[in-house]
N, C-alpha and C. Protein backbone atom coordinates (compact mmCIF):
# COMPACT_ATOMS: atom_id res chain seq x y z
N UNK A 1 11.32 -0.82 -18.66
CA UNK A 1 10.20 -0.03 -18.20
C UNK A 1 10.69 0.94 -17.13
N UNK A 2 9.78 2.46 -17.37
CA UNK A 2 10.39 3.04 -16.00
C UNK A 2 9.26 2.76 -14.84
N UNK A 3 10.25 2.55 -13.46
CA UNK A 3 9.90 2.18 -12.44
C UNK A 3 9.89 3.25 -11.25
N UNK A 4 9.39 3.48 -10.51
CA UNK A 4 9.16 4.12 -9.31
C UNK A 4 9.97 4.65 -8.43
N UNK A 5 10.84 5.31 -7.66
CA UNK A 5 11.59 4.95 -6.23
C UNK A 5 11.03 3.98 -5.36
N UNK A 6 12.04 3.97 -4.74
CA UNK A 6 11.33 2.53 -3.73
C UNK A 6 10.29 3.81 -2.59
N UNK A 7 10.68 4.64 -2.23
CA UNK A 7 9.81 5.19 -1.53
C UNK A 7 8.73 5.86 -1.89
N UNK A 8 8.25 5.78 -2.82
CA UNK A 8 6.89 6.62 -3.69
C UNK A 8 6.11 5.70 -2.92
N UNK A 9 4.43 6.52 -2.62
CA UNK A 9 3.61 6.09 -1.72
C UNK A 9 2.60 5.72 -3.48
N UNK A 10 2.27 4.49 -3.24
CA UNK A 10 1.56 3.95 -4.25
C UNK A 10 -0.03 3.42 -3.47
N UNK A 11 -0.99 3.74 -4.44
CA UNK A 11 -2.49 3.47 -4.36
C UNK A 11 -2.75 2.21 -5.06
N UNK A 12 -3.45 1.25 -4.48
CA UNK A 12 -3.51 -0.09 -5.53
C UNK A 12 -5.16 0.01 -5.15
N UNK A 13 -5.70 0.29 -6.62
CA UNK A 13 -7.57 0.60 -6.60
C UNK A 13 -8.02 -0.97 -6.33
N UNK A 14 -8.86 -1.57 -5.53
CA UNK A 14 -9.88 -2.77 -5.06
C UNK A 14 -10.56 -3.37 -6.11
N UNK A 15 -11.17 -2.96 -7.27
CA UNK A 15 -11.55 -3.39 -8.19
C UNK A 15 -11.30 -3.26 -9.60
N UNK A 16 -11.59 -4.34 -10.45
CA UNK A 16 -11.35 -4.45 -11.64
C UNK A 16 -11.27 -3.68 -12.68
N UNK A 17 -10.40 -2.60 -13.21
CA UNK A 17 -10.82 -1.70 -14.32
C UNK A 17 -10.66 -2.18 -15.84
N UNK A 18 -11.20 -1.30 -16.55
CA UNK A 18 -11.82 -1.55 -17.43
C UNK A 18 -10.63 -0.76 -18.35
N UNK A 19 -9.58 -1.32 -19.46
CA UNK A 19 -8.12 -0.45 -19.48
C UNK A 19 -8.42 0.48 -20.62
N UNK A 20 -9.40 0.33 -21.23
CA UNK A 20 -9.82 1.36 -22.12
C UNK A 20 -9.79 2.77 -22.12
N UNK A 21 -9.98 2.78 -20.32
CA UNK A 21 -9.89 3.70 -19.60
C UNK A 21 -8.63 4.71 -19.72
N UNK A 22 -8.39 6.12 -20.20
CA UNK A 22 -7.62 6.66 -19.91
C UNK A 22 -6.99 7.62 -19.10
N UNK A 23 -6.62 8.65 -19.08
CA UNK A 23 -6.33 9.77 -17.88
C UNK A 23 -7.62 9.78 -16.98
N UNK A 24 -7.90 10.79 -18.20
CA UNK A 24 -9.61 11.27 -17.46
C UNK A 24 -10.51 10.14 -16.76
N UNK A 25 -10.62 9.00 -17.23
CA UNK A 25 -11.27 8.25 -16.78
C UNK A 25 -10.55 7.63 -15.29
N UNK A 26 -9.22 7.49 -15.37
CA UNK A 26 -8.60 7.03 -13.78
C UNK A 26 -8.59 8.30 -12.75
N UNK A 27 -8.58 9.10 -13.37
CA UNK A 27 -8.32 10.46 -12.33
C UNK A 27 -9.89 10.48 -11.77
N UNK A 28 -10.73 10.13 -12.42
CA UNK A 28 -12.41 10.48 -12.45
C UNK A 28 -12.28 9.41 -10.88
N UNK A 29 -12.09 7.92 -11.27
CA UNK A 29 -11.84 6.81 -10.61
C UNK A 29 -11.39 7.19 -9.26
N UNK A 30 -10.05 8.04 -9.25
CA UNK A 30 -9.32 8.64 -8.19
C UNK A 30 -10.10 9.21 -7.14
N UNK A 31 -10.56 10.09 -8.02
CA UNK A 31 -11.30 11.30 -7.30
C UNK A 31 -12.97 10.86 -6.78
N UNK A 32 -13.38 10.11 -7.29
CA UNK A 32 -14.73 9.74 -6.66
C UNK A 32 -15.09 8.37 -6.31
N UNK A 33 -14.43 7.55 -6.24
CA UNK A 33 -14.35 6.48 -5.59
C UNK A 33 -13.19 6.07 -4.57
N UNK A 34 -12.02 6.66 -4.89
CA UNK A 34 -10.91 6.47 -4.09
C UNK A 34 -11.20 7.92 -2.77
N UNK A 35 -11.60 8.98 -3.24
CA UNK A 35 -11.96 10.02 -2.45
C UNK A 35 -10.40 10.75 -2.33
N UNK A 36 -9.81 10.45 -3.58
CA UNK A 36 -7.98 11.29 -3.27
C UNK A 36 -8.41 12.30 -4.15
N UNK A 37 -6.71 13.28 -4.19
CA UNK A 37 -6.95 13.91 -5.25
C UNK A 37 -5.20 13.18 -6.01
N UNK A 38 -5.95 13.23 -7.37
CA UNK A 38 -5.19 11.94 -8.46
C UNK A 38 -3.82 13.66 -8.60
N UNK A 39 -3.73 14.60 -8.27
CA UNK A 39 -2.87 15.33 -8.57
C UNK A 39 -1.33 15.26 -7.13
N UNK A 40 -2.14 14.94 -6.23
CA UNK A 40 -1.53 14.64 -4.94
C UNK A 40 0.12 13.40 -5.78
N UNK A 41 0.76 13.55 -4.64
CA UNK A 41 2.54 13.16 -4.97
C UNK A 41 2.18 11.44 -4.96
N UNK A 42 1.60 10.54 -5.52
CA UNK A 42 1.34 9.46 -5.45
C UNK A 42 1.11 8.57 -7.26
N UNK A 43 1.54 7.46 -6.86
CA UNK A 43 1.14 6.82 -8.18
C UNK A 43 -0.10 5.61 -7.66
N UNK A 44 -1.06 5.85 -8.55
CA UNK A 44 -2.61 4.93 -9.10
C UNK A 44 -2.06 3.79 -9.89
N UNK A 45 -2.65 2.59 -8.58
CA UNK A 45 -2.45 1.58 -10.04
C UNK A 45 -3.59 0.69 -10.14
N UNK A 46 -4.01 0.26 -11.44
CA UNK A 46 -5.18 0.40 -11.64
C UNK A 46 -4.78 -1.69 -12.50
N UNK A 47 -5.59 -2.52 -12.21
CA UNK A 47 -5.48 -3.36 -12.89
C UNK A 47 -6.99 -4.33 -13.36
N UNK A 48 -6.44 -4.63 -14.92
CA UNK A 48 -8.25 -5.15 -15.52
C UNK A 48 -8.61 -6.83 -14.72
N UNK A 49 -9.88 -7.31 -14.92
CA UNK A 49 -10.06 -8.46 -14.23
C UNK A 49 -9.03 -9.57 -15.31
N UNK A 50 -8.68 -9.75 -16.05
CA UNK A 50 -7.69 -10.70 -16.28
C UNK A 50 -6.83 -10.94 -15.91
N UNK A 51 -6.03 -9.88 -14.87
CA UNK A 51 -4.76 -9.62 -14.42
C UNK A 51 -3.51 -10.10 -15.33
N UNK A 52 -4.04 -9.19 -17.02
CA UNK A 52 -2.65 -9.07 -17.42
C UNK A 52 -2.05 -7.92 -17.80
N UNK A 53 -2.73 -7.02 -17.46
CA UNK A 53 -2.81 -5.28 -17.81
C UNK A 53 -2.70 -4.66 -16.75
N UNK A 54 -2.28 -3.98 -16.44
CA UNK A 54 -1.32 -3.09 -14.78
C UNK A 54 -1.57 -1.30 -16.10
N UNK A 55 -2.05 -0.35 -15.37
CA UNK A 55 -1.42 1.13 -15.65
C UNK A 55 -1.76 1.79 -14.35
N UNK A 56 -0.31 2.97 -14.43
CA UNK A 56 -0.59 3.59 -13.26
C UNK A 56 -0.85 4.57 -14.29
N UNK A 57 -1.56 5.60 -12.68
CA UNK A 57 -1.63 7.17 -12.89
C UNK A 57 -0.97 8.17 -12.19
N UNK A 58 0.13 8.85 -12.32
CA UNK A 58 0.95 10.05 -12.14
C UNK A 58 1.05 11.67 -12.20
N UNK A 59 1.08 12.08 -11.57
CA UNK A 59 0.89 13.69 -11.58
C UNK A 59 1.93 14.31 -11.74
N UNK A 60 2.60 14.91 -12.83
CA UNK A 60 4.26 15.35 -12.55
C UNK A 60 4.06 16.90 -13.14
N UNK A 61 3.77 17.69 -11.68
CA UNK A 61 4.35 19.06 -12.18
C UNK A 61 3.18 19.58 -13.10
N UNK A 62 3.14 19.43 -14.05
CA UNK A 62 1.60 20.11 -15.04
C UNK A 62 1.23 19.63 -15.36
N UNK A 63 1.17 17.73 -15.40
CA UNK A 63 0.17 17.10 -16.56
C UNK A 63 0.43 15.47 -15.96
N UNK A 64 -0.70 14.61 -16.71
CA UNK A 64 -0.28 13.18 -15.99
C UNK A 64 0.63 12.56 -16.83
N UNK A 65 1.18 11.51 -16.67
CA UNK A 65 1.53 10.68 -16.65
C UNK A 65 0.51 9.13 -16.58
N UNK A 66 0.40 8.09 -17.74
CA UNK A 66 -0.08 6.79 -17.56
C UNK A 66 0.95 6.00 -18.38
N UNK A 67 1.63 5.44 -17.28
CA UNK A 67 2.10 4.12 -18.04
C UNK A 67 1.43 2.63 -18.07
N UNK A 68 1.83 1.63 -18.77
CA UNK A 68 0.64 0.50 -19.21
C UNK A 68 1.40 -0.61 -19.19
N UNK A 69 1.33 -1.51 -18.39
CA UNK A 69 1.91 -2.59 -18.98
C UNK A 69 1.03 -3.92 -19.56
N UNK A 70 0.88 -4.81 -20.66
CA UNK A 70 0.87 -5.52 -20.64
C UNK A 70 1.56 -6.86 -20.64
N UNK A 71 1.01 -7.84 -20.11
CA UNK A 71 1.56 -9.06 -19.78
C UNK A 71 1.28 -10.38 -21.01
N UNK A 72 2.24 -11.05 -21.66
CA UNK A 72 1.74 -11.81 -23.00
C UNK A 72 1.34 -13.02 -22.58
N UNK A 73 1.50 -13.88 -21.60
CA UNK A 73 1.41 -14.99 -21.41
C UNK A 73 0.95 -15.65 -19.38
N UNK A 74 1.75 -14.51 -18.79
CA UNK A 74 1.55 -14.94 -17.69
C UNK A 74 0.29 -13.38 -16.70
N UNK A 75 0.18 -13.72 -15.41
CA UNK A 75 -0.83 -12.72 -14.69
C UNK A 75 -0.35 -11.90 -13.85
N UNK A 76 -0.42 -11.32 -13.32
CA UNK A 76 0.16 -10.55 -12.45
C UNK A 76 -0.66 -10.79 -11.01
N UNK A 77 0.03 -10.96 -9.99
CA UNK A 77 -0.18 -11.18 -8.82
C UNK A 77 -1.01 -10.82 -7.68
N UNK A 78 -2.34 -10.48 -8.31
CA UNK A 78 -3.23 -9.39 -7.93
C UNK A 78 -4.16 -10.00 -7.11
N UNK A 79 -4.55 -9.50 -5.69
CA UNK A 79 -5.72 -10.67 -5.50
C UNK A 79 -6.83 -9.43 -4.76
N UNK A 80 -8.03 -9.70 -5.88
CA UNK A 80 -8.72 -8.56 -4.98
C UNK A 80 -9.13 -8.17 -3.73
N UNK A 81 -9.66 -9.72 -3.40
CA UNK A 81 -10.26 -9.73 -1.62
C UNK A 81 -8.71 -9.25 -1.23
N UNK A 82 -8.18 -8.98 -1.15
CA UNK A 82 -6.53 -9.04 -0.38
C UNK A 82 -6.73 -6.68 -0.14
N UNK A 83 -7.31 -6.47 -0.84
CA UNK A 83 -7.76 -4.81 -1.19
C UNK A 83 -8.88 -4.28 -0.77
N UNK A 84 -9.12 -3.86 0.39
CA UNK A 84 -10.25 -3.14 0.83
C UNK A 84 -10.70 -2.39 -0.18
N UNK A 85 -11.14 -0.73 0.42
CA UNK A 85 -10.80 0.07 -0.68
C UNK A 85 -9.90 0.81 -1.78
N UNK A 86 -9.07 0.80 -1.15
CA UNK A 86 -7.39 1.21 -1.79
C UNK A 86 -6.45 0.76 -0.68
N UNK A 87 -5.69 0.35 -1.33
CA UNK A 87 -4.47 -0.31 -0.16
C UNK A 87 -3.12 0.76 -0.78
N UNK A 88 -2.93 1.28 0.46
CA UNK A 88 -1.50 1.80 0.46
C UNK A 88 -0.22 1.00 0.62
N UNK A 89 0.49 1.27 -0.55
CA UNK A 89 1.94 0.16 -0.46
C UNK A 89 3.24 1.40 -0.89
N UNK A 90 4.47 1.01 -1.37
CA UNK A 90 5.40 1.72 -1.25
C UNK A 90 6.02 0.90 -2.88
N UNK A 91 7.07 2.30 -3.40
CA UNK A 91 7.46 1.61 -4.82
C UNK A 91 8.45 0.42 -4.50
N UNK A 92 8.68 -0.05 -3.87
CA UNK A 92 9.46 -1.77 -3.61
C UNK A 92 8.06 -2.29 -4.01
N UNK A 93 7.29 -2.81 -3.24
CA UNK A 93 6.21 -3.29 -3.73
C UNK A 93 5.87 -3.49 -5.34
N UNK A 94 5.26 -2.10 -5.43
CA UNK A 94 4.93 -2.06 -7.14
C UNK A 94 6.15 -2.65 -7.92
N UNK A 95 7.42 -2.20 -7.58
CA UNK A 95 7.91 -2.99 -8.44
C UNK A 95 7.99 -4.25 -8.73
N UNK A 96 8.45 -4.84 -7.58
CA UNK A 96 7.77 -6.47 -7.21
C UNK A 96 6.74 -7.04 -8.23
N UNK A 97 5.45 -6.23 -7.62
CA UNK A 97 4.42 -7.08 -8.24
C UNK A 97 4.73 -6.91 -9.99
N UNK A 98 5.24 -5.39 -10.45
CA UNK A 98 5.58 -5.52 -12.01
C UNK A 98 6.50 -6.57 -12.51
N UNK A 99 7.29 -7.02 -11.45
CA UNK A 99 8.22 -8.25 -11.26
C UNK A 99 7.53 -9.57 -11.93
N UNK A 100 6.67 -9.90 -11.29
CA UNK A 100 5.55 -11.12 -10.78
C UNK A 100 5.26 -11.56 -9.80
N UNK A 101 6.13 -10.88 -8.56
CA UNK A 101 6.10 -11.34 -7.52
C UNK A 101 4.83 -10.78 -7.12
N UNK A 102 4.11 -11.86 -6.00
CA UNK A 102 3.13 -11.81 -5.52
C UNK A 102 3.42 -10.59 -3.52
N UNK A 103 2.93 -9.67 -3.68
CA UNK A 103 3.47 -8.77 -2.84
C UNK A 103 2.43 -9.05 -1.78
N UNK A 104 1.36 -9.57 -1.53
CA UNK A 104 0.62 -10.12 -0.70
C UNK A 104 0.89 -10.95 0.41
N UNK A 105 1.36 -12.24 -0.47
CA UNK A 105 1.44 -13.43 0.84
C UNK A 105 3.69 -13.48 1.38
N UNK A 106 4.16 -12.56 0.67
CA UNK A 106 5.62 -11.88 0.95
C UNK A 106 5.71 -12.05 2.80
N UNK A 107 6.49 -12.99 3.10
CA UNK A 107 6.50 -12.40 4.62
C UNK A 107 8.04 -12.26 5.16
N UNK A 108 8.89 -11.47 5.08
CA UNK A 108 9.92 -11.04 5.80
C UNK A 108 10.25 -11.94 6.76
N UNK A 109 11.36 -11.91 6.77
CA UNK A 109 12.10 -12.45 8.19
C UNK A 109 11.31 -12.27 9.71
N UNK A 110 11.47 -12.67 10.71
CA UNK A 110 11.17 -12.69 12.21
C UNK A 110 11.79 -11.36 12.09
N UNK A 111 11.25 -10.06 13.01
CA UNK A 111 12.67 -9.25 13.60
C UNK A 111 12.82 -9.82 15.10
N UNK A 112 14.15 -9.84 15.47
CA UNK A 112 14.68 -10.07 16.86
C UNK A 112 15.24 -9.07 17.29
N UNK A 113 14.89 -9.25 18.64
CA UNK A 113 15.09 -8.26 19.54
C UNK A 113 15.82 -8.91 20.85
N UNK A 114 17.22 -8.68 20.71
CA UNK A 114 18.19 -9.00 21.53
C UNK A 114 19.27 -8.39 22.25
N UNK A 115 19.00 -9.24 23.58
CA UNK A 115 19.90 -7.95 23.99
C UNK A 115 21.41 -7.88 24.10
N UNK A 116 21.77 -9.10 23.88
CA UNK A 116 23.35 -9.05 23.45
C UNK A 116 23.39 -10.37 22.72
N UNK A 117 24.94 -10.44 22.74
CA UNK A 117 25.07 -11.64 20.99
C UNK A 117 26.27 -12.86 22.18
N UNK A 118 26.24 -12.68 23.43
CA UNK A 118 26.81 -13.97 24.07
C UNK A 118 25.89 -14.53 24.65
């Protein structure tokens, strides 16, 4: 599958879509419930209440872009209460969660802050 840069600023929509849904219908999504504009340098990702269907939405230059994934057996790591209205994340993330990894409860190392090493 193609995947993201790790630095692409990614939109993850709060509620359940409906995947029937195509361009027009996520850009519609974008633009009047998210309050963006779906042409702006960002990828939409949009997932149904089963959490086994993930598509983003992409703007490249003159036209969109929707890629789709489905999932055959397992869910994808989605948790809605965890999503206000749109949660801003970064393409490490998305990839992750296209992973299975759950990008939510993820917690990094401590950082330390030291002032020397004797």
């Amino acid at each position: 599958m193609l995947r993201p840069r790790q630095s692409a600023e990614i939109y993850l929509y709060a509620e359940p879509v409906d995947m029937r849904k195509s361009i027009d219908g996520l850009a519609a999504i974008v633009e009047a419930e998210m309050e963006l504009s779906p042409m702006q340098d960002a990828i939409f990702v949009f997932c149904n209440r089963g959490r086994d269907k993930i598509k983003l939405l992409y703007w490249e230059r003159n036209g969109f872009i929707v890629w789709y994934k489905r999932l055959e057996k397992q869910r994808f790591q989605w948790q809605w209460s965890d999503i206000s209205k749109y949660h801003i994340r970064n393409g490490k993330d998305l990839n992750q969660l296209l992973d299975g990894l759950n990008i939510w409860e993820q917690e990094p190392h401590q950082i330390l802050h030291l002032n020397s090493v004797i």
